[in-house]
C-alpha atoms as a PDB file:
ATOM      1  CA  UNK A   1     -10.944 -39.774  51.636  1.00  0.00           C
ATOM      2  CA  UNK A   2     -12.513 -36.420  50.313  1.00  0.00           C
ATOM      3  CA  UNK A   3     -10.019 -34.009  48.888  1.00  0.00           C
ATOM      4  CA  UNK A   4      -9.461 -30.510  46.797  1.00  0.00           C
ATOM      5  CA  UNK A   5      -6.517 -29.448  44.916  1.00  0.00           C
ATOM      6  CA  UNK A   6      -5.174 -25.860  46.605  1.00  0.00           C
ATOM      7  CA  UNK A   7      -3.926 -24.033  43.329  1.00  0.00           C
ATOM      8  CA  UNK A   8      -1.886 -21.510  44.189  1.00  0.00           C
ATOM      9  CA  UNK A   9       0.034 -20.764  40.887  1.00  0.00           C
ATOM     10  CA  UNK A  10      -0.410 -16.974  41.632  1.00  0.00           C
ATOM     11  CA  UNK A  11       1.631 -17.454  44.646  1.00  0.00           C
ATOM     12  CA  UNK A  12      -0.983 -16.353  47.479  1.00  0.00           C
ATOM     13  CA  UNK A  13       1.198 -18.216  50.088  1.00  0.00           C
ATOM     14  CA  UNK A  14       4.402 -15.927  49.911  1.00  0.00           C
ATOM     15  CA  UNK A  15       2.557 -13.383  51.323  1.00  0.00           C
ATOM     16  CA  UNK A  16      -0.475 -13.754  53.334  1.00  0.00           C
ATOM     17  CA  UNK A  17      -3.975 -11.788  52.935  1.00  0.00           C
ATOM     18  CA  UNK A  18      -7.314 -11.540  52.029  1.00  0.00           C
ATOM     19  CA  UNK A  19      -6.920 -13.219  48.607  1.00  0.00           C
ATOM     20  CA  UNK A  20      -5.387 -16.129  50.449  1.00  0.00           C
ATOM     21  CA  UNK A  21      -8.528 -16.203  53.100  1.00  0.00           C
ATOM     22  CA  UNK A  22     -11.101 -16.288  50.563  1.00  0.00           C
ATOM     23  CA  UNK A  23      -9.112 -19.309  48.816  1.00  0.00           C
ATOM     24  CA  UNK A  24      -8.781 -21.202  51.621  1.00  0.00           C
ATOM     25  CA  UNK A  25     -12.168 -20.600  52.625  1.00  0.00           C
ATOM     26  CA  UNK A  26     -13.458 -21.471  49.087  1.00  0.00           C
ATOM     27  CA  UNK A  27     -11.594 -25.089  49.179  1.00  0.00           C
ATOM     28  CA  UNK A  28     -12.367 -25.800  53.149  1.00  0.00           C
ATOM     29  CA  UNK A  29     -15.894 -25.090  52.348  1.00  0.00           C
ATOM     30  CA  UNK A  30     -15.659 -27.643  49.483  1.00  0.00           C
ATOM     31  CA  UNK A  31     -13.829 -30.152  51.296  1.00  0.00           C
ATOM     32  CA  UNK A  32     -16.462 -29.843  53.904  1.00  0.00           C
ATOM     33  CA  UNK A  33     -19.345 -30.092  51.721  1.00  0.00           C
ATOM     34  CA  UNK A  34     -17.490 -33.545  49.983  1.00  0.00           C
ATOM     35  CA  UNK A  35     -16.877 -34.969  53.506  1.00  0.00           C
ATOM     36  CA  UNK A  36     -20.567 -34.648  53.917  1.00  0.00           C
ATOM     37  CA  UNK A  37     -21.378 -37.060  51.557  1.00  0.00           C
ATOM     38  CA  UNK A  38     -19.248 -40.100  52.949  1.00  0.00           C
ATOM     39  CA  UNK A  39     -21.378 -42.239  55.102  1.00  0.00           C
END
């Protein structure tokens, strides 16, 4: 099972915005790109 570690020791989660979109993006784009590669 593919997985990426969220870090979030600057606390993006208390209050959501853009810094916390282009996070999430970053790691769903990275778990997407690992899930590619299981057959």
């Amino acid at each position: 099972v593919p997985y990426v570690v969220f870090d979030n020791h600057d606390d993006l989660t208390s209050q959501p915005g853009e810094a916390l979109g282009r996070r999430l993006e970053e790691k769903l784009f990275a778990l997407w790109e690992a899930s590619k590669t299981i057959n």
